[in-house]
PDB file of N, CA and C in Angstrom:
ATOM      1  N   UNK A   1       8.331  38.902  54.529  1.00  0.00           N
ATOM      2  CA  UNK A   1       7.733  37.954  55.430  1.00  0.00           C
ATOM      3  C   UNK A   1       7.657  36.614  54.702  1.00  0.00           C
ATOM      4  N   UNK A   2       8.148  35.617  55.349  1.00  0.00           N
ATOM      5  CA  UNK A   2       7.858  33.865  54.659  1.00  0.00           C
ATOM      6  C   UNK A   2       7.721  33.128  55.642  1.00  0.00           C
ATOM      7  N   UNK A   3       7.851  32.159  55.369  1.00  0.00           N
ATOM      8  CA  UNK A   3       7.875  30.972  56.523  1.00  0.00           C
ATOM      9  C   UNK A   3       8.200  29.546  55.712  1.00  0.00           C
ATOM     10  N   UNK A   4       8.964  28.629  56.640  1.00  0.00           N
ATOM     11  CA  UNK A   4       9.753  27.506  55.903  1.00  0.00           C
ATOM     12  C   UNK A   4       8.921  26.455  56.393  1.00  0.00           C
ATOM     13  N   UNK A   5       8.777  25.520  55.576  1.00  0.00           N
ATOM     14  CA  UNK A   5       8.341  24.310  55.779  1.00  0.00           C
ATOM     15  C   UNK A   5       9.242  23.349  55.540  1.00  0.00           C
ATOM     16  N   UNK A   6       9.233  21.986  56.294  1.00  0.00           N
ATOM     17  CA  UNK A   6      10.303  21.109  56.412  1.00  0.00           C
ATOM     18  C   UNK A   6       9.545  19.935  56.540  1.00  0.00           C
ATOM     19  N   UNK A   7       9.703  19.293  55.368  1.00  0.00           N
ATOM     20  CA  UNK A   7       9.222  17.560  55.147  1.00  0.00           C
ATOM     21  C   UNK A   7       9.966  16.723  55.675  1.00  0.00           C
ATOM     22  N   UNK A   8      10.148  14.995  55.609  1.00  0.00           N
ATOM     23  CA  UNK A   8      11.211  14.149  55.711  1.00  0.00           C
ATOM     24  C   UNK A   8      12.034  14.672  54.538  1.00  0.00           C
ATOM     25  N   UNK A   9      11.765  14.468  53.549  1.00  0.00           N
ATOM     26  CA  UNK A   9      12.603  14.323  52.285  1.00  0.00           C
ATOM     27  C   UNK A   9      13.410  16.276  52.199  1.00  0.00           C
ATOM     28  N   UNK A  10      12.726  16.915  52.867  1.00  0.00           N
ATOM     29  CA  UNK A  10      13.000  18.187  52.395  1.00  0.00           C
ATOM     30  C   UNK A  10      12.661  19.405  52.478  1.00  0.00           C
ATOM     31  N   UNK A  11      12.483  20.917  52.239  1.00  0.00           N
ATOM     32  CA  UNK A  11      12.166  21.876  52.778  1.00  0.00           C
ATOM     33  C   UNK A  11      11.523  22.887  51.638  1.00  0.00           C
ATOM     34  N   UNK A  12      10.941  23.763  52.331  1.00  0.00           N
ATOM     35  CA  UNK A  12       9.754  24.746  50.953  1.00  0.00           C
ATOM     36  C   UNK A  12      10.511  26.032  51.792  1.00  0.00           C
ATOM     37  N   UNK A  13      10.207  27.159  50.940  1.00  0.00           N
ATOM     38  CA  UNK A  13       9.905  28.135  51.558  1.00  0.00           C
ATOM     39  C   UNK A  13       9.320  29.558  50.956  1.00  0.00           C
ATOM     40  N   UNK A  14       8.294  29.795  51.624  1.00  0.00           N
ATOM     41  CA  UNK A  14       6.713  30.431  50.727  1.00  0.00           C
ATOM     42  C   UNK A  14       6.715  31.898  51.706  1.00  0.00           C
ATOM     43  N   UNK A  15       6.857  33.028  50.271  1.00  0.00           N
ATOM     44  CA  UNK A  15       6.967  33.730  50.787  1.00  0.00           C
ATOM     45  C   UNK A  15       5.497  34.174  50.982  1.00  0.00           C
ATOM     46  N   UNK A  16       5.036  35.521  52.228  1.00  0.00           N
ATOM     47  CA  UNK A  16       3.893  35.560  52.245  1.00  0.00           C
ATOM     48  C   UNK A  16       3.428  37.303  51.707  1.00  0.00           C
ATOM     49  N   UNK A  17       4.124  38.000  51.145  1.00  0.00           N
ATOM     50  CA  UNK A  17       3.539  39.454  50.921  1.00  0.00           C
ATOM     51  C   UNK A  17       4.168  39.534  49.567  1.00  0.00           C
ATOM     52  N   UNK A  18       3.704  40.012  48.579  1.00  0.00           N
ATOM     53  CA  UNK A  18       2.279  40.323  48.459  1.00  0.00           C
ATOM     54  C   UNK A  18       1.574  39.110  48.391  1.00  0.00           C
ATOM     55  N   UNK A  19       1.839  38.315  47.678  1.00  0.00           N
ATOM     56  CA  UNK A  19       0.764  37.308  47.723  1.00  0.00           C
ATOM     57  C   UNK A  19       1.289  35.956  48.284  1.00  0.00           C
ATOM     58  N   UNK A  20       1.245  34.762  48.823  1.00  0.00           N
ATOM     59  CA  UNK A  20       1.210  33.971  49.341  1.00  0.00           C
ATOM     60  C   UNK A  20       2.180  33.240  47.785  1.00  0.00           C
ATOM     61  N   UNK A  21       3.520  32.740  47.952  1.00  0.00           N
ATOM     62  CA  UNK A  21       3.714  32.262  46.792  1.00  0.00           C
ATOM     63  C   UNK A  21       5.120  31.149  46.970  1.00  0.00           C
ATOM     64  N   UNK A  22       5.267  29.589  46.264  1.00  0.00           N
ATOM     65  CA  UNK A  22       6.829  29.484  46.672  1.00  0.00           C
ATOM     66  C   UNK A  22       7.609  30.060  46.035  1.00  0.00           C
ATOM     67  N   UNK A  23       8.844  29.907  47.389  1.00  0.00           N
ATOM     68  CA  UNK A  23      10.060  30.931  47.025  1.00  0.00           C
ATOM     69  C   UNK A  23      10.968  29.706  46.045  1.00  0.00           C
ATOM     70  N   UNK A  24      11.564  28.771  47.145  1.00  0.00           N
ATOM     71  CA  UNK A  24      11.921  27.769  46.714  1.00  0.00           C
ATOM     72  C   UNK A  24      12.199  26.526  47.309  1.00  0.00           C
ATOM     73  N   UNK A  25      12.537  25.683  46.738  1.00  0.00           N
ATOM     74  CA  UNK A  25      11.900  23.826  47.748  1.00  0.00           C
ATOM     75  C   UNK A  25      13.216  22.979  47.184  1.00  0.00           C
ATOM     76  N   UNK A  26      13.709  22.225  48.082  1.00  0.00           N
ATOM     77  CA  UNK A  26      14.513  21.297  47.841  1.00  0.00           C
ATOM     78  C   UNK A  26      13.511  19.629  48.389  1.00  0.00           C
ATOM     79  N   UNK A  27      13.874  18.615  47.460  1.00  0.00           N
ATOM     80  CA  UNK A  27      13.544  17.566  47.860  1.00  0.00           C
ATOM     81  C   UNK A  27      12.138  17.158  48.168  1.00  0.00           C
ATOM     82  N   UNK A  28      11.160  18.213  48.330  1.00  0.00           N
ATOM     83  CA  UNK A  28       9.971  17.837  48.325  1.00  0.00           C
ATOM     84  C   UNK A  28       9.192  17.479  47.003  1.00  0.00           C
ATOM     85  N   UNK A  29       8.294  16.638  47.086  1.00  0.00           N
ATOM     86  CA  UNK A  29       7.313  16.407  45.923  1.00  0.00           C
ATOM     87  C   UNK A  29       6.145  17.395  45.752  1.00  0.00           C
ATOM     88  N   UNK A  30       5.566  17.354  44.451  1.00  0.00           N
ATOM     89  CA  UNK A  30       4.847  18.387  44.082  1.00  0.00           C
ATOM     90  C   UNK A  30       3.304  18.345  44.806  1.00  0.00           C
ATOM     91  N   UNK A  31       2.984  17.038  45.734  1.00  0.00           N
ATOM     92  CA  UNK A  31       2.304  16.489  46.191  1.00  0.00           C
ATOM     93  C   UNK A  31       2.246  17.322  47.687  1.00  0.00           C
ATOM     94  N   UNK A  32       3.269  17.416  48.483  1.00  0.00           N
ATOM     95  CA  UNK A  32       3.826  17.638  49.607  1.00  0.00           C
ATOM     96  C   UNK A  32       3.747  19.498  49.356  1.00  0.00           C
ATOM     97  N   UNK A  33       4.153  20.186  48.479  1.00  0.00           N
ATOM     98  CA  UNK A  33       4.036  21.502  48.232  1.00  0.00           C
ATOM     99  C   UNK A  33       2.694  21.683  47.685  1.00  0.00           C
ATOM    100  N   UNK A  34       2.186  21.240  47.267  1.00  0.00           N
ATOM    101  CA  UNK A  34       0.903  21.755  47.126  1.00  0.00           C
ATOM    102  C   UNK A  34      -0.246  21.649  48.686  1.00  0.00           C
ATOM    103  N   UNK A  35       0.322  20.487  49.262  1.00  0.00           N
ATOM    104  CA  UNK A  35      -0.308  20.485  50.711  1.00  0.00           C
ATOM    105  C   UNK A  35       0.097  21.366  51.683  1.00  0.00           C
ATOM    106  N   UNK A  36       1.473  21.865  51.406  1.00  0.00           N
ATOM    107  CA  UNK A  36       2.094  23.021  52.095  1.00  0.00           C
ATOM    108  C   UNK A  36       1.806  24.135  52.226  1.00  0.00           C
ATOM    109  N   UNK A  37       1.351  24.848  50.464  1.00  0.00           N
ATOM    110  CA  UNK A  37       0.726  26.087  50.282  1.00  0.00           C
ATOM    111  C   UNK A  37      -0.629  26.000  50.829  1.00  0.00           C
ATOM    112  N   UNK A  38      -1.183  25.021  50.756  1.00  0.00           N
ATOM    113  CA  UNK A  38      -2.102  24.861  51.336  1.00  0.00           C
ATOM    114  C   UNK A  38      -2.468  24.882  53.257  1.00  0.00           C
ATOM    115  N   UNK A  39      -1.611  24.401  53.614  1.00  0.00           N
ATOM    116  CA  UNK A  39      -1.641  24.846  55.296  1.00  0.00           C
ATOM    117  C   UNK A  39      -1.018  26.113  55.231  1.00  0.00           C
ATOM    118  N   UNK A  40      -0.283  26.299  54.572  1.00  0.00           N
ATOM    119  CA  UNK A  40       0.336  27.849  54.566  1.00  0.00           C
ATOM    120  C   UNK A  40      -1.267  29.171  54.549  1.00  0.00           C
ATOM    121  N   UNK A  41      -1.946  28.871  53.275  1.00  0.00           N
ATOM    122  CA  UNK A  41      -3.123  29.654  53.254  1.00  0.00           C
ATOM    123  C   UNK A  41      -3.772  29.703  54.530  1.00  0.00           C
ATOM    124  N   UNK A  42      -4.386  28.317  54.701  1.00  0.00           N
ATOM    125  CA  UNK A  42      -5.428  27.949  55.677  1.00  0.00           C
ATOM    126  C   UNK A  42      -5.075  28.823  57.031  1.00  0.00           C
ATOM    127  N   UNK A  43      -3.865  28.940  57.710  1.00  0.00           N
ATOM    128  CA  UNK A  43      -3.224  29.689  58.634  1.00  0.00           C
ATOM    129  C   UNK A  43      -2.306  30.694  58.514  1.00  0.00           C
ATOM    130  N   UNK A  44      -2.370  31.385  57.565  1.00  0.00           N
ATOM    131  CA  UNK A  44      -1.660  32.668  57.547  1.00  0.00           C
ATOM    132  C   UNK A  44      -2.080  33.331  58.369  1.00  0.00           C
ATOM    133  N   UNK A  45      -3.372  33.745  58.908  1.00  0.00           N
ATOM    134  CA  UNK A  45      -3.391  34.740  59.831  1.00  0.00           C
ATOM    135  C   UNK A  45      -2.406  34.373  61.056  1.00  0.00           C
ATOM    136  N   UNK A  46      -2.550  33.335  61.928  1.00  0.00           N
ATOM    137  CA  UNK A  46      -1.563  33.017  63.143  1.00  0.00           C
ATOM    138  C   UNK A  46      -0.394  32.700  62.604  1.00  0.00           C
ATOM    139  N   UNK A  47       0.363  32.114  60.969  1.00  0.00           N
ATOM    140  CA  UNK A  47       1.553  32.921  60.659  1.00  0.00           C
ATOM    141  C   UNK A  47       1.943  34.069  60.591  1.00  0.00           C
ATOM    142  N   UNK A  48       1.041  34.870  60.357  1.00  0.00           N
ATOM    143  CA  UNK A  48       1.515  36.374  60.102  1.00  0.00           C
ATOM    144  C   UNK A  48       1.413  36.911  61.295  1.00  0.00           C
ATOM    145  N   UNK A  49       0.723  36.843  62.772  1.00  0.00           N
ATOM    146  CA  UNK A  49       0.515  36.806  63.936  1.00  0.00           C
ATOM    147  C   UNK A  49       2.021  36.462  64.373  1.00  0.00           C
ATOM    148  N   UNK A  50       2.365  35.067  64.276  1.00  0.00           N
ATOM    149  CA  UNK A  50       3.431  34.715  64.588  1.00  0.00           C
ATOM    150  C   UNK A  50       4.943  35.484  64.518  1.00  0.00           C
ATOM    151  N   UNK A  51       4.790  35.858  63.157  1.00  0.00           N
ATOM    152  CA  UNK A  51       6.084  37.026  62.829  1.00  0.00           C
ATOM    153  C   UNK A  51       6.101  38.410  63.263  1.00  0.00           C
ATOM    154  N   UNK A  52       5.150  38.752  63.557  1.00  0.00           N
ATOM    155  CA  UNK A  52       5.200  40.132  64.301  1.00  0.00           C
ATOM    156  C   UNK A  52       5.342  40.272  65.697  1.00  0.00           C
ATOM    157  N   UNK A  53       5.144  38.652  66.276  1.00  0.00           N
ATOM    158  CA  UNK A  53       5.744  38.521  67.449  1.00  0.00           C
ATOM    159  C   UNK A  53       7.147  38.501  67.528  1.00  0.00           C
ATOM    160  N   UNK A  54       7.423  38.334  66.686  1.00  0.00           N
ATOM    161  CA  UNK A  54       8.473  37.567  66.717  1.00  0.00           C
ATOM    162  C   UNK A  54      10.234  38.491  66.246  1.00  0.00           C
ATOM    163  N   UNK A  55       9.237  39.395  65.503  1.00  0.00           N
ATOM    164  CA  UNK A  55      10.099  40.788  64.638  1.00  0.00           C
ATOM    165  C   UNK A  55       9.096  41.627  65.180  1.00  0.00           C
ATOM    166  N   UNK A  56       9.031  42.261  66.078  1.00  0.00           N
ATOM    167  CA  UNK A  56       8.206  43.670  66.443  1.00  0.00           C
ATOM    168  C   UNK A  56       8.665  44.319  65.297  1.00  0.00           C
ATOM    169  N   UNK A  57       7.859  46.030  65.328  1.00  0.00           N
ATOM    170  CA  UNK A  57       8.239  46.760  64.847  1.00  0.00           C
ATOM    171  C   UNK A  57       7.969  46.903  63.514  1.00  0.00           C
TER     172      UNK A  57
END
């Protein structure tokens, strides 16, 4: 399970099991990924909500 994030400059992508962590990021600043993991935390539940809609099963 992950989910991608996409800046102007560029893209993250944080995986979420076992633990909430980045995978890997092009072009973003360390500024911008740390605000990322950070909305990433704050809403994991309706991310992780989101993917099981999304991938039943």
């Amino acid at each position: 399970m992950h989910v991608h994030v996409h800046g102007q400059n560029g893209e993250a992508k944080f995986g979420l099991e076992p633990n909430i962590e980045l995978a890997q990021h092009v072009g973003l600043t360390q500024r911008e990924i740390s605000e990322a993991l950070r909305l990433v935390k704050e809403h994991q539940n309706d991310i992780r909500s989101a993917w099981h809609k999304h991938f039943p099963g």
